[in-house]
N, C-alpha and C. Protein backbone atom coordinates (compact mmCIF):
# COMPACT_ATOMS: atom_id res chain seq x y z
N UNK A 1 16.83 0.31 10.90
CA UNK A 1 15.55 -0.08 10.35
C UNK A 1 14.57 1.09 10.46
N UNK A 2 13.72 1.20 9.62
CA UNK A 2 13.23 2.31 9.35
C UNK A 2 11.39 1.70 8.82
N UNK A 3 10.63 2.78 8.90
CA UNK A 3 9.35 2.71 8.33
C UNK A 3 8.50 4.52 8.14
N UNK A 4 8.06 4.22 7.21
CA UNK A 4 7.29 5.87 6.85
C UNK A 4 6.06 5.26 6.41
N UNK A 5 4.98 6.09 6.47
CA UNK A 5 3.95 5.94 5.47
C UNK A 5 3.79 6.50 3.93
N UNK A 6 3.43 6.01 2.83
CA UNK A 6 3.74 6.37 1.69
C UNK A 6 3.10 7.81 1.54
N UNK A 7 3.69 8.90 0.65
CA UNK A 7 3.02 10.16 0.47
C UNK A 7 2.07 10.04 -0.53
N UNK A 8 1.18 10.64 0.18
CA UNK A 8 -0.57 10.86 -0.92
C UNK A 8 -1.61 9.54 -0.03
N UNK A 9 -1.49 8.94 0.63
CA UNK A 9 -2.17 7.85 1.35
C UNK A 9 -3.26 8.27 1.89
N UNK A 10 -3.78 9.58 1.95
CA UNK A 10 -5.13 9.92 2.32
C UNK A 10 -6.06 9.40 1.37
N UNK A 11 -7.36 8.78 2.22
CA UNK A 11 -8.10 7.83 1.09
C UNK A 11 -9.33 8.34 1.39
N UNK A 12 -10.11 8.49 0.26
CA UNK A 12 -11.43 8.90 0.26
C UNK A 12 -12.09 7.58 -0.43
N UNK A 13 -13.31 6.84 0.04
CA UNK A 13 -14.20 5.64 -0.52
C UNK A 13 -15.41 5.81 -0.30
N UNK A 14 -15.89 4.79 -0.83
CA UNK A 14 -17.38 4.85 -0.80
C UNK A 14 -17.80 3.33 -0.22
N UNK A 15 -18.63 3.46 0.33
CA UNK A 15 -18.49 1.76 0.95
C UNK A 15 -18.93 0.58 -0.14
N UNK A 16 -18.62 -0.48 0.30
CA UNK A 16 -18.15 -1.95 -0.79
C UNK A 16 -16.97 -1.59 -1.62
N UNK A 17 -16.24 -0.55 -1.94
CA UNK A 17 -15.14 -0.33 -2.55
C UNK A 17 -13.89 -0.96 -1.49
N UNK A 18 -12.64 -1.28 -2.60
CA UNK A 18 -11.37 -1.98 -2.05
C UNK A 18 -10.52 -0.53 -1.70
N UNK A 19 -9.84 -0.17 -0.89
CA UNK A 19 -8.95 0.37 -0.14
C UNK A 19 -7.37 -0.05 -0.61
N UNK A 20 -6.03 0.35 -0.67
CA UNK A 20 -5.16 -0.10 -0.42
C UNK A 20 -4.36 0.68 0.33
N UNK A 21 -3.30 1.04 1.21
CA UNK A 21 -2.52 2.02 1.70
C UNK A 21 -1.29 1.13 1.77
N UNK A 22 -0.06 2.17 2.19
CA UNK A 22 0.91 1.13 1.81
C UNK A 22 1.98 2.30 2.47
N UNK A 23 2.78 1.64 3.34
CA UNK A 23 3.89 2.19 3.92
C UNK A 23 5.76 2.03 3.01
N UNK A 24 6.36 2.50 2.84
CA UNK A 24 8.18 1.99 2.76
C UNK A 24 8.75 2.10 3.97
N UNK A 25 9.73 0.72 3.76
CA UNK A 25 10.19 0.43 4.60
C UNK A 25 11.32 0.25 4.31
N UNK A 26 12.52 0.17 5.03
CA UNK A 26 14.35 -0.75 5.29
C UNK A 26 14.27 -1.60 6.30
N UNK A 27 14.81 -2.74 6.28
CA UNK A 27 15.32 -3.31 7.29
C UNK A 27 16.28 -4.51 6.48
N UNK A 28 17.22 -4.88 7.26
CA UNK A 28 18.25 -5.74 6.54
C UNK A 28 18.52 -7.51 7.65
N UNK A 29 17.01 -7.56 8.27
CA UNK A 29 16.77 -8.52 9.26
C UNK A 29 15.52 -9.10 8.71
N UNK A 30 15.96 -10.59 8.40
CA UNK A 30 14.54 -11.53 7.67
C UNK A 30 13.55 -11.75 8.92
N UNK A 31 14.36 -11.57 10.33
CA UNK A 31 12.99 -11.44 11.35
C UNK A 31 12.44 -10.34 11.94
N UNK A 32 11.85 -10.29 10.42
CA UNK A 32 10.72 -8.72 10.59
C UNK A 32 9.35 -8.67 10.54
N UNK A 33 8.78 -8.15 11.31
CA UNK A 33 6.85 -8.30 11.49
C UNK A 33 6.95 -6.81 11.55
N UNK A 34 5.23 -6.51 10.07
CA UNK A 34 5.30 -5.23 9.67
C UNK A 34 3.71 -5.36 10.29
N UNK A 35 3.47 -3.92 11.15
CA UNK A 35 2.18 -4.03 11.67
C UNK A 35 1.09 -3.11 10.92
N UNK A 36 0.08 -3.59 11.21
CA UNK A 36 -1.02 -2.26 10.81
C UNK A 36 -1.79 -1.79 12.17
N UNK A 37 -2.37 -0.48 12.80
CA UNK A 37 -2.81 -0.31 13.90
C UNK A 37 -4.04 0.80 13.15
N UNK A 38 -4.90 1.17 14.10
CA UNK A 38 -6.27 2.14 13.35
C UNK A 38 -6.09 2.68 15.16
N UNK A 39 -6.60 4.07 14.33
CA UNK A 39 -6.76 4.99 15.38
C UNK A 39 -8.15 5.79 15.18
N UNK A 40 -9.60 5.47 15.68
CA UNK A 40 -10.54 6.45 15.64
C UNK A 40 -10.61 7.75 16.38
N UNK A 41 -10.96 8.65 16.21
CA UNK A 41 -11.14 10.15 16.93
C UNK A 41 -11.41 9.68 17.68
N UNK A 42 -10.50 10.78 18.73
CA UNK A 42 -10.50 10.63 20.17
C UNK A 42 -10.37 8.89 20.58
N UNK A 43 -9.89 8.18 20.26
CA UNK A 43 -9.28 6.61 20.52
C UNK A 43 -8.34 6.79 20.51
N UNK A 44 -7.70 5.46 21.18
CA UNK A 44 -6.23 5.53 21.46
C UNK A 44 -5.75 4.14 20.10
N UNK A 45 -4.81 4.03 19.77
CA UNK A 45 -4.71 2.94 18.65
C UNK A 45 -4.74 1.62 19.03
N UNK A 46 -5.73 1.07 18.13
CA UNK A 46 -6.08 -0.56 18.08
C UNK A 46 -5.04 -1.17 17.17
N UNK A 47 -4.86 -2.16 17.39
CA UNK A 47 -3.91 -3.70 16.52
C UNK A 47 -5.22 -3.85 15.89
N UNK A 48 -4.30 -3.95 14.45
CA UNK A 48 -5.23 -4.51 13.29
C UNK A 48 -4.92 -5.95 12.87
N UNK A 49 -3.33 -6.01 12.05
CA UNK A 49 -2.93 -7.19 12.18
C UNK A 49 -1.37 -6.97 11.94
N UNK A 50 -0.58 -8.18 12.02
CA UNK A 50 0.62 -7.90 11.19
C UNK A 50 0.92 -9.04 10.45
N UNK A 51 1.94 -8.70 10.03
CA UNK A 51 2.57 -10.26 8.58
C UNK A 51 3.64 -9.69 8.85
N UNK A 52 4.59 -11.38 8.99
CA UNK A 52 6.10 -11.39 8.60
C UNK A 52 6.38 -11.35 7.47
N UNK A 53 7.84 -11.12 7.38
CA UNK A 53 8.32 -11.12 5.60
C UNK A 53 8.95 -12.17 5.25
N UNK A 54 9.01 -13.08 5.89
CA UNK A 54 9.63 -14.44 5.39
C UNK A 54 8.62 -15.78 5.62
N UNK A 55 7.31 -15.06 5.24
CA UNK A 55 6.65 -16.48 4.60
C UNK A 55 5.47 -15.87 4.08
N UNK A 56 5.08 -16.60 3.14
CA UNK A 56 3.83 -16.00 2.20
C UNK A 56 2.32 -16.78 3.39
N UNK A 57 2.17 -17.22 4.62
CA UNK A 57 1.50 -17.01 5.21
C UNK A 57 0.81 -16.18 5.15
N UNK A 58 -0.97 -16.14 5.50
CA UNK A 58 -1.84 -14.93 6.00
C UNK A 58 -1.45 -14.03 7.06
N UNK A 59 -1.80 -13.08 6.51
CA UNK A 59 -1.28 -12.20 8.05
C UNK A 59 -2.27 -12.59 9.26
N UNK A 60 -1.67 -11.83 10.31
CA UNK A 60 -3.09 -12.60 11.29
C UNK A 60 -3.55 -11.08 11.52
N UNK A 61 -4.76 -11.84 11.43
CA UNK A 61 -5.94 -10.48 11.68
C UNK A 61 -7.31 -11.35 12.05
N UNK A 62 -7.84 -10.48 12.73
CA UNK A 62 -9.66 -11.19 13.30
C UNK A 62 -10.68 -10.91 11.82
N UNK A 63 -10.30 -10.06 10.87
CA UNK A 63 -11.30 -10.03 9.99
C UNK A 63 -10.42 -10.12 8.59
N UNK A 64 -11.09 -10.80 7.55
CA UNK A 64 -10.50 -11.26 6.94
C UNK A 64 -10.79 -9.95 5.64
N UNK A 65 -11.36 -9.07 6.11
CA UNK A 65 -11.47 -7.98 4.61
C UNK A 65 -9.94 -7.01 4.98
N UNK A 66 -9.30 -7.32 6.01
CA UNK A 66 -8.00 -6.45 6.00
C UNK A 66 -6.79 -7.74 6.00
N UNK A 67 -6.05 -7.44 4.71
CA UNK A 67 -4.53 -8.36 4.20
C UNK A 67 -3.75 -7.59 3.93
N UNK A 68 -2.59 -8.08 4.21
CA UNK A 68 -1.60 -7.47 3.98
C UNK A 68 -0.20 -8.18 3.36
N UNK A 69 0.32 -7.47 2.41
CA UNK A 69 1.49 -8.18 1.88
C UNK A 69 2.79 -7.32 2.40
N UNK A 70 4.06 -8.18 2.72
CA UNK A 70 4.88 -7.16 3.16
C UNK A 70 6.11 -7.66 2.62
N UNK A 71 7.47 -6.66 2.41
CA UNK A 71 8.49 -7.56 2.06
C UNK A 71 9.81 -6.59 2.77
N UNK A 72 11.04 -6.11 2.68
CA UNK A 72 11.91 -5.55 3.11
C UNK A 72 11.70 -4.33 2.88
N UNK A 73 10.97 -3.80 1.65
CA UNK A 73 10.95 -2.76 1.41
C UNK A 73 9.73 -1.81 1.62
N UNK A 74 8.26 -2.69 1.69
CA UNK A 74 7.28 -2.32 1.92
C UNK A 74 6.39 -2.98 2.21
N UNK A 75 4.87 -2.63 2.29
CA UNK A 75 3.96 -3.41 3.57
C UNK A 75 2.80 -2.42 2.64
N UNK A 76 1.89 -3.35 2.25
CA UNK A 76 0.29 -3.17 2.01
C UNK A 76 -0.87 -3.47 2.78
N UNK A 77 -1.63 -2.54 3.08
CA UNK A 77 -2.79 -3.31 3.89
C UNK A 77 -3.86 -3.10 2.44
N UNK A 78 -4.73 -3.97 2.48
CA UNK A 78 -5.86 -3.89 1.47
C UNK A 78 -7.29 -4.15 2.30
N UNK A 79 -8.06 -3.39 2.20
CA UNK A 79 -9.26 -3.60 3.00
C UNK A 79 -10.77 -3.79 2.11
N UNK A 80 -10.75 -4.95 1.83
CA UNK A 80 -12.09 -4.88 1.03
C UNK A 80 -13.61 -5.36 1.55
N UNK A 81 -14.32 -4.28 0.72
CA UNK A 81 -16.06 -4.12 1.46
C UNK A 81 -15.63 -3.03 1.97
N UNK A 82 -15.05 -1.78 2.46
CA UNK A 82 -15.00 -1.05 3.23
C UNK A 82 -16.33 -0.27 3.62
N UNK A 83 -16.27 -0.34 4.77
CA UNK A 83 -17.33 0.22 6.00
C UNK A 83 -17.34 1.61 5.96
N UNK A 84 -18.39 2.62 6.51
CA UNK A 84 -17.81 3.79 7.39
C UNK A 84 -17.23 3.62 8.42
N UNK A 85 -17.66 2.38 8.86
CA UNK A 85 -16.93 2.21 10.69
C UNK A 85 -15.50 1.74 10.34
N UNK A 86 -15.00 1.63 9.42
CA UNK A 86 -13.18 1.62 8.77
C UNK A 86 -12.37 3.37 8.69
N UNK A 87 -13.77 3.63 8.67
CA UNK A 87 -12.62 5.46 9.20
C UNK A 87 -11.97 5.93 10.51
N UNK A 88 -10.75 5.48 9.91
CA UNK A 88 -9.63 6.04 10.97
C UNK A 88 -8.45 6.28 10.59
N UNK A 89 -7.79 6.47 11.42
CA UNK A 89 -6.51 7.55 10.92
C UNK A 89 -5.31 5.56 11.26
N UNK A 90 -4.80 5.07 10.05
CA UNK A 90 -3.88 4.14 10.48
C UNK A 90 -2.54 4.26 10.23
N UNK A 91 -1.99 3.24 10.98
CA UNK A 91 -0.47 3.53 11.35
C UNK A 91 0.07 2.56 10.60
N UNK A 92 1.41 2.15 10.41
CA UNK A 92 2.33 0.93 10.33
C UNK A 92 3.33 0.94 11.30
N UNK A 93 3.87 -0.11 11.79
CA UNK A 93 5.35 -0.06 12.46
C UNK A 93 5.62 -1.45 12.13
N UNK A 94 6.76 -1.55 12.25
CA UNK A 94 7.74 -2.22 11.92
C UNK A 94 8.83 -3.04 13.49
N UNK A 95 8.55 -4.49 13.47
CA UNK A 95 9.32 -5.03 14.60
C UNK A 95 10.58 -5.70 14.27
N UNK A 96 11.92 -5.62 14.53
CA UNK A 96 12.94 -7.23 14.33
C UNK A 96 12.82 -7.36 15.59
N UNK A 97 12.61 -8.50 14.95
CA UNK A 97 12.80 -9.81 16.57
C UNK A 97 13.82 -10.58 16.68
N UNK A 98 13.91 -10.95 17.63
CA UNK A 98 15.09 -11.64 18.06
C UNK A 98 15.43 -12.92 17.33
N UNK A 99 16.85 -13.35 16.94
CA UNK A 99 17.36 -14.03 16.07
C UNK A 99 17.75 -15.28 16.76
């Protein structure tokens, strides 16, 4: 199982504009949770949210302007209204869990 972030994903916005970033992924396990994490300068990385891939459920997250869709192959976060206080450097990872 595998995860990268997509190439060209550096994002420049202006605030109230929508965001999307978007990682590829493999995995060949339906119990998979794809994460999103934010890292501000000089911070250590925060949990944003994650979503499984086997149910069209909300992802869980505390704020509802960051969603995410995910499936075997890839994982979107979409962040809309974006803030300045949304600048940070973010991650994805990728969990299988136990069967």
């Amino acid at each position: 199982d595998s995860i990268e972030p997509d190439k060209g994903t550096e994002k420049n916005s202006q605030e109230t504009e929508t965001v999307k970033l978007s990682c590829s992924c493999s995995t060949s396990s339906d119990y998979t949770y794809l994460y999103w994490f934010t890292q501000s300068p000089n911070g250590e990385p925060q949990y944003l949210l994650n979503k499984n891939i086997w149910s069209a459920s909300d992802a869980h997250t505390s704020d509802s302007r960051f969603q995410s869709i995910a499936s075997r192959t890839s994982t979107e976060l979409t962040i809309t209204d974006v803030r300045l206080s949304d600048s940070a450097l973010y991650y994805c990872a990728l969990l299988v869990a136990a069967q």
